[in-house]
Protein backbone atom coordinates (compact mmCIF):
# COMPACT_ATOMS: atom_id res chain seq x y z
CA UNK A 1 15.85 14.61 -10.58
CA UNK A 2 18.58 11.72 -12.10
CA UNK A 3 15.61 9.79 -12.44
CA UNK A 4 11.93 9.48 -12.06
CA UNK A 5 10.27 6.99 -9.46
CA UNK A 6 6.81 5.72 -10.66
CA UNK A 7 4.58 3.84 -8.41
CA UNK A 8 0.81 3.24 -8.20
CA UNK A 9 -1.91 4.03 -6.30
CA UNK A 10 -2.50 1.38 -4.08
CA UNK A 11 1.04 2.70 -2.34
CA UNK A 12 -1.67 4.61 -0.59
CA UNK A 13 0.76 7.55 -0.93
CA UNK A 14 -0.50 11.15 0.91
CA UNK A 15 -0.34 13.98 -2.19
CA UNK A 16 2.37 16.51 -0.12
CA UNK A 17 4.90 13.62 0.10
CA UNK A 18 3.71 12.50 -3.84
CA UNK A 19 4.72 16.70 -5.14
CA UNK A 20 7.47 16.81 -1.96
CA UNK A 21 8.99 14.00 -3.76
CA UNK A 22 8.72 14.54 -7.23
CA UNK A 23 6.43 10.81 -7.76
CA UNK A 24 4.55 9.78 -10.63
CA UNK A 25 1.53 7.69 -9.51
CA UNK A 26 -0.71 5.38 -11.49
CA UNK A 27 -4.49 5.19 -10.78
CA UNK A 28 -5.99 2.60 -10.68
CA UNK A 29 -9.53 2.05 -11.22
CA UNK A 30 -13.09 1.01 -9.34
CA UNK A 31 -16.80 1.03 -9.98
CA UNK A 32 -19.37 1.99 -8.03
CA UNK A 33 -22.33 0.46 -9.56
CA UNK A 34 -21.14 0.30 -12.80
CA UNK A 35 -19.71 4.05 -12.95
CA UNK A 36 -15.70 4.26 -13.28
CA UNK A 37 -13.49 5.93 -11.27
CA UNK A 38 -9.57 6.41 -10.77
CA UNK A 39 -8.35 5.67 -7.13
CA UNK A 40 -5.59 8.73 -7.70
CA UNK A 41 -6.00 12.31 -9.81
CA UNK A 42 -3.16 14.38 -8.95
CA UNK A 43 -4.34 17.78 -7.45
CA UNK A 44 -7.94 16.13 -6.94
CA UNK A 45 -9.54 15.21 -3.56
CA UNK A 46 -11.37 12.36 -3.76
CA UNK A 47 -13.81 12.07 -0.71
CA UNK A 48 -13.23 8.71 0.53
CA UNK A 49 -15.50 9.02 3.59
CA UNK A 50 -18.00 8.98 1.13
CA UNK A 51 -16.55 5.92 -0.55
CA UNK A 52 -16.67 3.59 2.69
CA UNK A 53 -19.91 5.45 3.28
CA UNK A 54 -21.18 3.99 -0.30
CA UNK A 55 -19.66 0.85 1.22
CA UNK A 56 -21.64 0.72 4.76
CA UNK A 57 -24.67 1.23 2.78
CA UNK A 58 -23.70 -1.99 0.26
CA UNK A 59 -22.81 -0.38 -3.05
CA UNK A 60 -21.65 -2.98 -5.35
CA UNK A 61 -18.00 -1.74 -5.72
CA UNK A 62 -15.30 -3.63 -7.97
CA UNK A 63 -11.55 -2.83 -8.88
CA UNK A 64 -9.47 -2.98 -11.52
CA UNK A 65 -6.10 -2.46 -13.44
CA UNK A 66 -4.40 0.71 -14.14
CA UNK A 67 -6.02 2.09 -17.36
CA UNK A 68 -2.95 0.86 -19.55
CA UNK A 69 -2.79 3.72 -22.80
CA UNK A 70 -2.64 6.31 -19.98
CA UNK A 71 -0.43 4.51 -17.77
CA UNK A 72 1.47 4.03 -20.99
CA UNK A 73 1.64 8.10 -21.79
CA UNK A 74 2.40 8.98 -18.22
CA UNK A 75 6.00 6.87 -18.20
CA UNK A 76 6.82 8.07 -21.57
CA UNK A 77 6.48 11.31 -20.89
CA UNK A 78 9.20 11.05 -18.13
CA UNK A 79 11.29 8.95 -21.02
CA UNK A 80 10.92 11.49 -23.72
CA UNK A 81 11.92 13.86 -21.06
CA UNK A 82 15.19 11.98 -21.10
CA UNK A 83 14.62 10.60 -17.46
CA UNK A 84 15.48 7.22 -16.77
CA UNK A 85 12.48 5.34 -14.70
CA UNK A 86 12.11 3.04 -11.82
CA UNK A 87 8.87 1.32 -11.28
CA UNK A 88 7.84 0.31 -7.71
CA UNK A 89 4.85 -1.72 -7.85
CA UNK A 90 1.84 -3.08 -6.28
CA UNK A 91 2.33 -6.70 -5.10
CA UNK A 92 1.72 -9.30 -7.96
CA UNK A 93 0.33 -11.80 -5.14
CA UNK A 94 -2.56 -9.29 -4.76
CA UNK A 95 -3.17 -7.76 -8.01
CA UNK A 96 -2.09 -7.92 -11.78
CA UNK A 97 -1.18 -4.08 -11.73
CA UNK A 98 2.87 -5.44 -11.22
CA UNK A 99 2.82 -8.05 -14.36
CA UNK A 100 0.77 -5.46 -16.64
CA UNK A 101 2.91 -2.11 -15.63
CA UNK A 102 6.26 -4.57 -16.17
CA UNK A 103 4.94 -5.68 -20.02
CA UNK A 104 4.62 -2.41 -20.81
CA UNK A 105 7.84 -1.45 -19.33
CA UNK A 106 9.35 -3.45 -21.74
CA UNK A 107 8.08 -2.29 -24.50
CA UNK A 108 8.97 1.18 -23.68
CA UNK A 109 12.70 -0.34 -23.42
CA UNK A 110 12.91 -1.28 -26.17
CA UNK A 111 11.60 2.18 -27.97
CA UNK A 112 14.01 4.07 -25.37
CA UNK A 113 17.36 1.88 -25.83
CA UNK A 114 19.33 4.90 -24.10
CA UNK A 115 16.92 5.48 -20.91
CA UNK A 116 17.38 2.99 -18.48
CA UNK A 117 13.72 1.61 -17.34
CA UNK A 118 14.04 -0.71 -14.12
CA UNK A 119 11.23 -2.40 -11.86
CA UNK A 120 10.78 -4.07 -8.58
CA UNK A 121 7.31 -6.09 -7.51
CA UNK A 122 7.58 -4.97 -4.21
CA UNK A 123 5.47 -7.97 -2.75
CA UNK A 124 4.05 -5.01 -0.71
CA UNK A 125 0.62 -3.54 -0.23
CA UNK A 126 -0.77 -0.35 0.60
CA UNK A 127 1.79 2.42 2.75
CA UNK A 128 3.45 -1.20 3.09
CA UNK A 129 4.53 -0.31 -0.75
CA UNK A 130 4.37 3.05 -0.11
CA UNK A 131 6.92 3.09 2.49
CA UNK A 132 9.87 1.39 0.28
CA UNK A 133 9.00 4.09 -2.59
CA UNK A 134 9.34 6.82 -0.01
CA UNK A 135 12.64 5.34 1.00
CA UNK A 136 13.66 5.24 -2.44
CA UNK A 137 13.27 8.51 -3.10
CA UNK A 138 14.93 9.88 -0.10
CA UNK A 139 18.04 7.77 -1.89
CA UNK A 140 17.61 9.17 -4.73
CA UNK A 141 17.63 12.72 -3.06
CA UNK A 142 21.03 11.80 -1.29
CA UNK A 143 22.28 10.71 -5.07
CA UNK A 144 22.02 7.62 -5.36
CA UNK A 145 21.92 5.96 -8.88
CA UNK A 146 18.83 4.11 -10.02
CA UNK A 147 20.64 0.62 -9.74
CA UNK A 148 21.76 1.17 -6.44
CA UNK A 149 18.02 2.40 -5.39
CA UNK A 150 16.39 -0.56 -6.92
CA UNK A 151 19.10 -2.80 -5.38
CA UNK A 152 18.07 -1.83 -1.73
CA UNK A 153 14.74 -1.89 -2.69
CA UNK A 154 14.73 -5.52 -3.63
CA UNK A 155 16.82 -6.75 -0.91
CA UNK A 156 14.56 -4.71 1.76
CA UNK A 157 11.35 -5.47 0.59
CA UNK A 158 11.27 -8.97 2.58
CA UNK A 159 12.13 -6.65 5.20
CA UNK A 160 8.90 -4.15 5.22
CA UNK A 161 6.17 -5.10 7.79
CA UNK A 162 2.83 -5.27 7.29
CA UNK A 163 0.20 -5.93 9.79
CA UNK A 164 -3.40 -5.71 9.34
CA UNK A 165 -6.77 -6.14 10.79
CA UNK A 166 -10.47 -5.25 9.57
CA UNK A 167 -13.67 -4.57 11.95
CA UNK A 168 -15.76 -6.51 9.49
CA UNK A 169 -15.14 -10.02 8.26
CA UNK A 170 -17.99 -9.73 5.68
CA UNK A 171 -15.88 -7.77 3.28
CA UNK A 172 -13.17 -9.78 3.30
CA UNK A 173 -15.21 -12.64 2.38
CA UNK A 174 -16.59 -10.76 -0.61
CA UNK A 175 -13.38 -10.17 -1.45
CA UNK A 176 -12.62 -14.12 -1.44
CA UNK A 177 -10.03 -13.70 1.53
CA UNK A 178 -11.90 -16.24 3.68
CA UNK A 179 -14.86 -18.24 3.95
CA UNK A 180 -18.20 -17.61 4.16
CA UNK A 181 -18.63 -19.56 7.41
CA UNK A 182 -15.60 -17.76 8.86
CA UNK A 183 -16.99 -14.35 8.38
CA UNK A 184 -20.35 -15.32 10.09
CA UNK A 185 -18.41 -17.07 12.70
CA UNK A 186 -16.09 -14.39 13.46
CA UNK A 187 -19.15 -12.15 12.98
CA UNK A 188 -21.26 -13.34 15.37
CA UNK A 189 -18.47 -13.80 17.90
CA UNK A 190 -16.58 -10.33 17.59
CA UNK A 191 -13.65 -12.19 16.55
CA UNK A 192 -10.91 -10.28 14.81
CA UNK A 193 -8.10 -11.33 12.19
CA UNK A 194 -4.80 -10.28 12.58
CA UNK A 195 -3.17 -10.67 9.29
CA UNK A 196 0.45 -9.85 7.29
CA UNK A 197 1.35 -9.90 4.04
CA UNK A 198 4.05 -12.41 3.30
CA UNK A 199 7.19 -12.86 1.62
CA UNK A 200 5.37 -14.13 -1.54
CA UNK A 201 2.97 -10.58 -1.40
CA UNK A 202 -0.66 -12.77 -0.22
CA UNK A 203 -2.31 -11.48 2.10
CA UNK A 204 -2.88 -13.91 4.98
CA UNK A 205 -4.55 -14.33 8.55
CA UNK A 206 -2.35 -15.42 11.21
CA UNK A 207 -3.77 -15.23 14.37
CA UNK A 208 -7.60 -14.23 15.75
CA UNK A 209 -8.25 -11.99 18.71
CA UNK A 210 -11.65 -10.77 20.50
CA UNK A 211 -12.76 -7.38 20.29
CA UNK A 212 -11.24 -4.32 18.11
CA UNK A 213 -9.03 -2.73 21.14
CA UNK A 214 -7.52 -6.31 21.22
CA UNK A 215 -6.71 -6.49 17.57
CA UNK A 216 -5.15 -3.07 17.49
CA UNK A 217 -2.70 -3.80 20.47
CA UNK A 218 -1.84 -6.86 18.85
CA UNK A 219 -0.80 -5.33 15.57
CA UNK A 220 1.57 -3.23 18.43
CA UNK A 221 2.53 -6.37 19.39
CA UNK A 222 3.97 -8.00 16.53
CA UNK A 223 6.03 -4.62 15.84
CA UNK A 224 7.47 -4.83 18.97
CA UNK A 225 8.84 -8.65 18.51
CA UNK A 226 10.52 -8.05 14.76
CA UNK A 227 11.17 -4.29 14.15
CA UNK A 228 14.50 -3.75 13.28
CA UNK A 229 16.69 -1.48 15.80
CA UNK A 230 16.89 1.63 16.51
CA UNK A 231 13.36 1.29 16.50
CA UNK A 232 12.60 5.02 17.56
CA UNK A 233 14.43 6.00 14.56
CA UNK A 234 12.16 4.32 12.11
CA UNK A 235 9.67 6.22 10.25
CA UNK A 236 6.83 4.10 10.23
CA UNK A 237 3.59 4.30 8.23
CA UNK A 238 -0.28 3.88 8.99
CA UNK A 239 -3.13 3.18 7.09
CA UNK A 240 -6.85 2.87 8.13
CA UNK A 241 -10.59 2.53 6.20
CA UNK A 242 -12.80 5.59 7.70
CA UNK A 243 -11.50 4.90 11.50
CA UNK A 244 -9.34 7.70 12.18
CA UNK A 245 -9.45 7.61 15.90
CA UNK A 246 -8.27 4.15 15.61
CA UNK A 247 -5.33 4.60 13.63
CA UNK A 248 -4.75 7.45 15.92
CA UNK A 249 -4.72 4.99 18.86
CA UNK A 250 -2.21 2.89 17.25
CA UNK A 251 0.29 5.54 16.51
CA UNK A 252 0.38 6.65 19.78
CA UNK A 253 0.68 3.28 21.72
CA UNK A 254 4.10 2.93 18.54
CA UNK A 255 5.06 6.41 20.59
CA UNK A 256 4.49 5.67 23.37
CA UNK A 257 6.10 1.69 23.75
CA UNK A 258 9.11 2.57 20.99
CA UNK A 259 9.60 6.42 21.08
CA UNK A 260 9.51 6.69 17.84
CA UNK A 261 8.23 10.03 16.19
CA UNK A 262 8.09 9.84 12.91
CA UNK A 263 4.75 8.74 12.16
CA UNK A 264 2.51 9.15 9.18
CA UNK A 265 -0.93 8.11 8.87
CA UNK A 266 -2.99 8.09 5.72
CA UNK A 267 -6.19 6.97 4.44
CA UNK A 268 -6.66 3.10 2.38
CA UNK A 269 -7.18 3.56 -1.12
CA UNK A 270 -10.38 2.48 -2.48
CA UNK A 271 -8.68 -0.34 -4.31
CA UNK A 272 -7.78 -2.05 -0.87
CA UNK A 273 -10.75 -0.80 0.79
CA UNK A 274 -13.21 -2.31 -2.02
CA UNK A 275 -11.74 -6.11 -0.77
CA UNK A 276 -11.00 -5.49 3.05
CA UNK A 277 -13.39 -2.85 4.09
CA UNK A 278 -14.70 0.11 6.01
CA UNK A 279 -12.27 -0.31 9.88
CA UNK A 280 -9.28 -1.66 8.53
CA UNK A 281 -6.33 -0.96 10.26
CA UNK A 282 -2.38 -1.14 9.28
CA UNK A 283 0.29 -0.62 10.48
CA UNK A 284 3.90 -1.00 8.79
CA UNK A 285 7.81 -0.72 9.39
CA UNK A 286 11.26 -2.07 9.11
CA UNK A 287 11.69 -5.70 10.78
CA UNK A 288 13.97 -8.57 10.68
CA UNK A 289 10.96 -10.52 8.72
CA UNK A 290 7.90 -9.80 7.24
């Protein structure tokens, strides 16, 4: 390849499109009561049934960074290779994985003054930030320099949809995403959030639905009113927390109201799942506006 692509974890990425594509992902890290563990080892299945299992049974779980000294050999590897290296990264208005990964970038620069080392904060979460690295590295197959692929990548990016919803309000709350009140309210009252992620990369609730059926459809909903056209030609991506069946529902109401066929669905990371929780549902494409 003219260039490596090197994302993170939290791009939720499936491992046959990671090798198919020749990616270099970052993990990074949780603890489940106190014991550490990466969100991504290449070649390694983690069981993440078991993880929102752990969670259903209230494990204290907590996230953090990418461990930085082997986030740090990983790129220069690629560098000492004599690749140049593009960084697509986890949304800085949900995590400090962008800000960390770009400091260190820089230091690399300026040890590799030959290699040309580029980022983008993709404002974008989960196969949200997975689906911009994917369509970078399809450019890159077709040839495209690294300038020109992190070019489209930052004027897209405003462009990838996210839509979201979670079966239990209680996690989000632990997570500090709303109140307490809100989560027994909503609780109580089988309310649902629909949420996006928006052009600054927060996470944010903007409308409430009853029931789960409701809250899927609506996510359906929203694709329908800002998806860019051809909309059967989009690939578009899926993500869900230990609700398969769901996210199965969901991709086949986008085949079945767009015609579109390309659809991939993949499990949330335990990163994302610590903060929003076992039944979260997303759903993401190509639209006018986020």
């Amino acid at each position: 390849m003219s260039f490596a692509i090197v994302t993170d974890s939290s791009s939720n990425l499936p491992e046959d499109i990671i090798d198919q594509h020749d990616l270099t992902v970052l993990p990074l890290t949780f603890m489940v009561d106190g014991e550490e563990y990466r969100s991504y080892l290449k070649g390694e299945k983690t069981d993440l049934s078991q993880f929102y299992t752990m969670m259903r049974e209230g494990k204290v779980i907590t996230t953090s960074l990418p461990n930085l000294k082997e986030s740090r050999e990983s790129i220069e590897a690629l560098l000492r290779e004599g690749r140049d290296v593009l960084y697509l990264g986890f949304s800085s208005g949900l995590s400090g994985t962008y800000q960390a990964i770009e400091l260190l970038l820089t230091e690399l620069a300026g040890l590799y003054p030959d290699r040309t080392v580029a980022s983008v904060d993709t404002l974008a979460a989960s196969l949200g930030e997975g689906l911009l690295v994917y369509y970078a590295a399809k450019m890159r197959e077709e040839g495209a320099s690294i300038e020109k692929v992190r070019d489209w990548v930052e004027e897209h990016k405003l462009h990838l949809a996210h839509w979201f919803t979670v079966d239990d309000l209680m996690f989000l709350f632990r997570g500090g995403r709303v109140s307490r009140t809100s989560a027994w309210a909503g609780t109580l009252l089988n309310i649902k959030p629909v949420m996006h992620v928006d052009d600054e990369g927060h996470l944010i609730p903007l409308e409430k639905v009853r029931g789960r059926k409701k809250s899927l459809k609506a996510l359906v909903d929203h694709m329908e009113q800002t998806a860019m056209s051809p909309v059967a030609d989009q690939t578009v991506f899926i993500t869900h927390g230990d609700c398969l069946e769901d996210a199965e529902y969901v991709a086949d109401l986008v085949r079945e109201r767009f015609g579109v066929s390309d659809v991939l669905i993949n499990w949330v990371d335990p990163v994302i799942g610590a903060h929003s929780g076992p039944g979260t549902m997303a759903l993401f494409f190509l639209a006018s506006e986020r």
